[in-house]
Protein backbone atom coordinates (compact mmCIF):
# COMPACT_ATOMS: atom_id res chain seq x y z
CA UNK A 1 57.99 102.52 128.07
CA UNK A 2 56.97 98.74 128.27
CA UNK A 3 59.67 97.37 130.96
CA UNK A 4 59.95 93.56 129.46
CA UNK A 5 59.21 94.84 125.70
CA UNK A 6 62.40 95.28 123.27
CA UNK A 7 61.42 96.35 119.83
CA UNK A 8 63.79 95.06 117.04
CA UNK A 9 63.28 97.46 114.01
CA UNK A 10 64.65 95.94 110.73
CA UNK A 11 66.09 98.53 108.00
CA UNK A 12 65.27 97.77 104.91
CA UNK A 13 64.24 94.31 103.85
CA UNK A 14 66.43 92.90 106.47
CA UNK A 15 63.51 90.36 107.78
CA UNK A 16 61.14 89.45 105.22
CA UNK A 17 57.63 89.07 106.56
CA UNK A 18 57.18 85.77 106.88
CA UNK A 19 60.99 84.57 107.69
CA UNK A 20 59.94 83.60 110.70
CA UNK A 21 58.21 80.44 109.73
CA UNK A 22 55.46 79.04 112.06
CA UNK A 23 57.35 80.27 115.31
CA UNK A 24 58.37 83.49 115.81
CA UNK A 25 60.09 82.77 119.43
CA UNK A 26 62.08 80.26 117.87
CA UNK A 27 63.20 82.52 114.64
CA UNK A 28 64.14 85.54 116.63
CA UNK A 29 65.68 83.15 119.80
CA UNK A 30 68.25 81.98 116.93
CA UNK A 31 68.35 85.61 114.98
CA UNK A 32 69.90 86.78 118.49
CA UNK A 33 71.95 84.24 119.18
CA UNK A 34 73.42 84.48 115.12
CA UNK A 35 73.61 88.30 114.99
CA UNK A 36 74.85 88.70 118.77
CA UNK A 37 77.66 86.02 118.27
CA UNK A 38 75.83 84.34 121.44
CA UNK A 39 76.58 80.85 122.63
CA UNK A 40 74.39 78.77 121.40
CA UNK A 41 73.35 77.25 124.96
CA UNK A 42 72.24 80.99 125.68
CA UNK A 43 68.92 80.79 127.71
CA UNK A 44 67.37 84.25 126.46
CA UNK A 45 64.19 83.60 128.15
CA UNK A 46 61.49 84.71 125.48
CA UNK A 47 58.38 84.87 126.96
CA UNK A 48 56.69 85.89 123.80
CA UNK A 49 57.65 87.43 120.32
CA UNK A 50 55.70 89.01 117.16
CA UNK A 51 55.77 91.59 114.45
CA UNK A 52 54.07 94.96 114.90
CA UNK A 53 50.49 95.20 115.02
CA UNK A 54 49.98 97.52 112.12
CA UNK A 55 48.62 96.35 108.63
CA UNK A 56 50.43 94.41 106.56
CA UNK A 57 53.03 96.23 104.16
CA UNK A 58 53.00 96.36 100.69
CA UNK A 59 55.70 93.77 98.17
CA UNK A 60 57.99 96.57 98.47
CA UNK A 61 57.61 98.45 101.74
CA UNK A 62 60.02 97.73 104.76
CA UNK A 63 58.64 94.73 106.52
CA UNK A 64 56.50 95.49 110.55
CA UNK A 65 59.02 95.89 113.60
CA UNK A 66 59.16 92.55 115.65
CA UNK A 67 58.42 92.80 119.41
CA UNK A 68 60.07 90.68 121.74
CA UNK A 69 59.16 90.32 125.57
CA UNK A 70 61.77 88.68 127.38
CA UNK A 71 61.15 87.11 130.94
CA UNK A 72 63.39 88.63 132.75
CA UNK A 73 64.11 92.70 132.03
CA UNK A 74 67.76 92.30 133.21
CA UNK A 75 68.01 89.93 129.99
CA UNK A 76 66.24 92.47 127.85
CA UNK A 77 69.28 95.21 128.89
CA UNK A 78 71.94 92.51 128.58
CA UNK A 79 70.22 91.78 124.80
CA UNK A 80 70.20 96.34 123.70
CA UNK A 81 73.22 96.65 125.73
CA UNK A 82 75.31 93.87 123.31
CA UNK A 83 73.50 95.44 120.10
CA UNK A 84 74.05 99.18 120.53
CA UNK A 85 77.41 98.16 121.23
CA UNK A 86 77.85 98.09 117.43
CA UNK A 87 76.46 97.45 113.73
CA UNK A 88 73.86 94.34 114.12
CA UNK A 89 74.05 92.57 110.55
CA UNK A 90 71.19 89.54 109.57
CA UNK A 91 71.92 88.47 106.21
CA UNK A 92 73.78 91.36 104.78
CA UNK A 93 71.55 94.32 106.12
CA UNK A 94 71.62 96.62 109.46
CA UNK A 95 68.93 95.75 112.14
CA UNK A 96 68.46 98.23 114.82
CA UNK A 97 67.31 97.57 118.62
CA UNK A 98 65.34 99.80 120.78
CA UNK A 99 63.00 99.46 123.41
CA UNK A 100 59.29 99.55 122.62
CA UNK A 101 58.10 103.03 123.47
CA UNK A 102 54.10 104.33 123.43
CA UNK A 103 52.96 105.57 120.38
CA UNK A 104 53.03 109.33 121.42
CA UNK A 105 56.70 108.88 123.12
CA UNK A 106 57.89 106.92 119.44
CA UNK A 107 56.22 110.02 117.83
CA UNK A 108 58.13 112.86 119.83
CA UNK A 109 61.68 111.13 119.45
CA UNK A 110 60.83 111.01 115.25
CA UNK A 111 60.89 114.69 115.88
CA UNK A 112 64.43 114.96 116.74
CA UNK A 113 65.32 112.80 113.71
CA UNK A 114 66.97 115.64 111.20
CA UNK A 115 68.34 117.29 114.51
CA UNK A 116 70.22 114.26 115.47
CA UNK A 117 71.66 113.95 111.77
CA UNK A 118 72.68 117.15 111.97
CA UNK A 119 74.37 116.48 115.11
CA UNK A 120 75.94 113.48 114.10
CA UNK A 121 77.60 115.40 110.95
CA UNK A 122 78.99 118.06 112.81
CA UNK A 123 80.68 115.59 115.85
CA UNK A 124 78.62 117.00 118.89
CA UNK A 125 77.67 114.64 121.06
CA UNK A 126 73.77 113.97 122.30
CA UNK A 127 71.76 111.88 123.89
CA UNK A 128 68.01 110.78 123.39
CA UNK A 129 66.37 110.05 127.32
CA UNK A 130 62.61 109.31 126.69
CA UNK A 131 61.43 112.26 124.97
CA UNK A 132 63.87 114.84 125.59
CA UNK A 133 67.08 115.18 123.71
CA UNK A 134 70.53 116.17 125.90
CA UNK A 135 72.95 117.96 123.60
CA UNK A 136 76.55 118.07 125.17
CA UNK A 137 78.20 121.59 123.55
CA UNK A 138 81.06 122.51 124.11
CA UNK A 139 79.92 125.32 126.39
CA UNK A 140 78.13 122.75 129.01
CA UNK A 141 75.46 119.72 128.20
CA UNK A 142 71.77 121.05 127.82
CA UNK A 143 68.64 118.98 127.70
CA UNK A 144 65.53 120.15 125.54
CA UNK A 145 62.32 118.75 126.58
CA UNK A 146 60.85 119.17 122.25
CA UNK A 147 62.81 119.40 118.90
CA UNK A 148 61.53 123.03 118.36
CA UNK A 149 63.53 123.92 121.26
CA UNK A 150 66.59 122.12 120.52
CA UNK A 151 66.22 123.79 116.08
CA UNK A 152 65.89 126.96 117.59
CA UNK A 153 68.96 126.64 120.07
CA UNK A 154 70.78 124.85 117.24
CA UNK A 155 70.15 127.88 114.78
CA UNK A 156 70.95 130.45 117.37
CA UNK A 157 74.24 128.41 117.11
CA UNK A 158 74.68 128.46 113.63
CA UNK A 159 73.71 125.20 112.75
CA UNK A 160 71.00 125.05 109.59
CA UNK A 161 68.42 122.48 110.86
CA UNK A 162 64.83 122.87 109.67
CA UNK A 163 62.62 123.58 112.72
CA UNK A 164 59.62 121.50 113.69
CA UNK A 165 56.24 123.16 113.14
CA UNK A 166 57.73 126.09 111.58
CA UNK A 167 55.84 129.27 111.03
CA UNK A 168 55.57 132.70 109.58
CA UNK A 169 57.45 134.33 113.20
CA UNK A 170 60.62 131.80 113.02
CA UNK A 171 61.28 132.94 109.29
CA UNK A 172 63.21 135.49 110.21
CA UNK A 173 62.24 139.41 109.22
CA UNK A 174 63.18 139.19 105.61
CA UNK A 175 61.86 135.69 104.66
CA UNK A 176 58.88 137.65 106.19
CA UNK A 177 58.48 140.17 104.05
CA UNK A 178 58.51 138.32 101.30
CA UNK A 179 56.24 136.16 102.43
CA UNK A 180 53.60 139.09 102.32
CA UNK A 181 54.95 140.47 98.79
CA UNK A 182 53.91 137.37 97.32
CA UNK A 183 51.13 136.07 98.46
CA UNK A 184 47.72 136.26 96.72
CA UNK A 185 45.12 139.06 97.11
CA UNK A 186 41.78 139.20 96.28
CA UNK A 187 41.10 142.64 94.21
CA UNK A 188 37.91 144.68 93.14
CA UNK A 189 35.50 143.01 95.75
């Protein structure tokens, strides 16, 4: 995890590539400030902003993630801590904040995605450090250090999450079975 970075990932069409004019320190300095309910004489020392370095979208694909470095990292927690507060709205849609993780760590917490929804549905409450994921049941709080461990737990429980990288031995003995009855031989060789 990049200490000064915060990424800002838009939902939807939320902000349009090229909103941001011909400064991008200056559009997301008053995006905060608008969406935060921040004073307007709010110093939130950006040191440097931009979108995502990926390729550009397509017309109807959800516009790049904007990266914003702040000066000073107590500013950058001041910033997440006022928008996971609640629901951040810019012109009608949601905008989430998050900090900018490394490509494998952003990977590894997309893993936990369906898990957490599942989760969410059922009123249990977890947690999401780095990597890991910290499920608080009702027996005692557990952390899982990959989403195959936490699916398995959770199905062990009763829940009916898919799990990640799934094969043949977590089916289950009769999902087995007829696995082999149908699959294709090769005869008269």
């Amino acid at each position: 995890m990049k200490d000064a970075l915060t990424k800002v990932v838009e939902n939807y069409k939320a902000v349009q590539q090229g909103a941001e004019g011909d400064s991008m320190s200056r559009f997301v300095d008053g995006l905060l400030k608008k969406a935060l309910s921040l004073p307007q004489d709010t110093s939130l020392q950006i040191q440097r902003a931009h979108r995502a370095l990926t390729g550009k979208p397509d017309q109807n694909a959800p516009p790049r993630s904007i990266i914003i470095n702040f000066q000073e990292y107590t500013r950058k927690e001041e910033i997440l801590k006022k928008a996971w507060a609640g629901k951040v709205m810019y012109e009608g849609q949601r905008i989430s904040f998050d900090h900018d993780y490394a490509t494998e760590v952003a990977q590894k917490r997309r893993e936990y995605g369906n898990i957490k929804k599942t989760l969410k549905e059922k009123g249990v409450r977890f947690q999401t450090p780095l990597d890991k994921i910290r499920i608080h049941w009702d027996t005692g709080t557990r952390t899982y250090g990959s989403a195959r461990e936490a699916a398995l737990e959770m199905r062990r429980r009763g829940y009916s999450v898919s799990i990640p990288g799934a094969d043949s031995t977590d089916m289950g003995p009769e999902m087995e079975r007829l696995s082999r009855a149908t699959e294709w031989q090769r005869v008269g060789e």
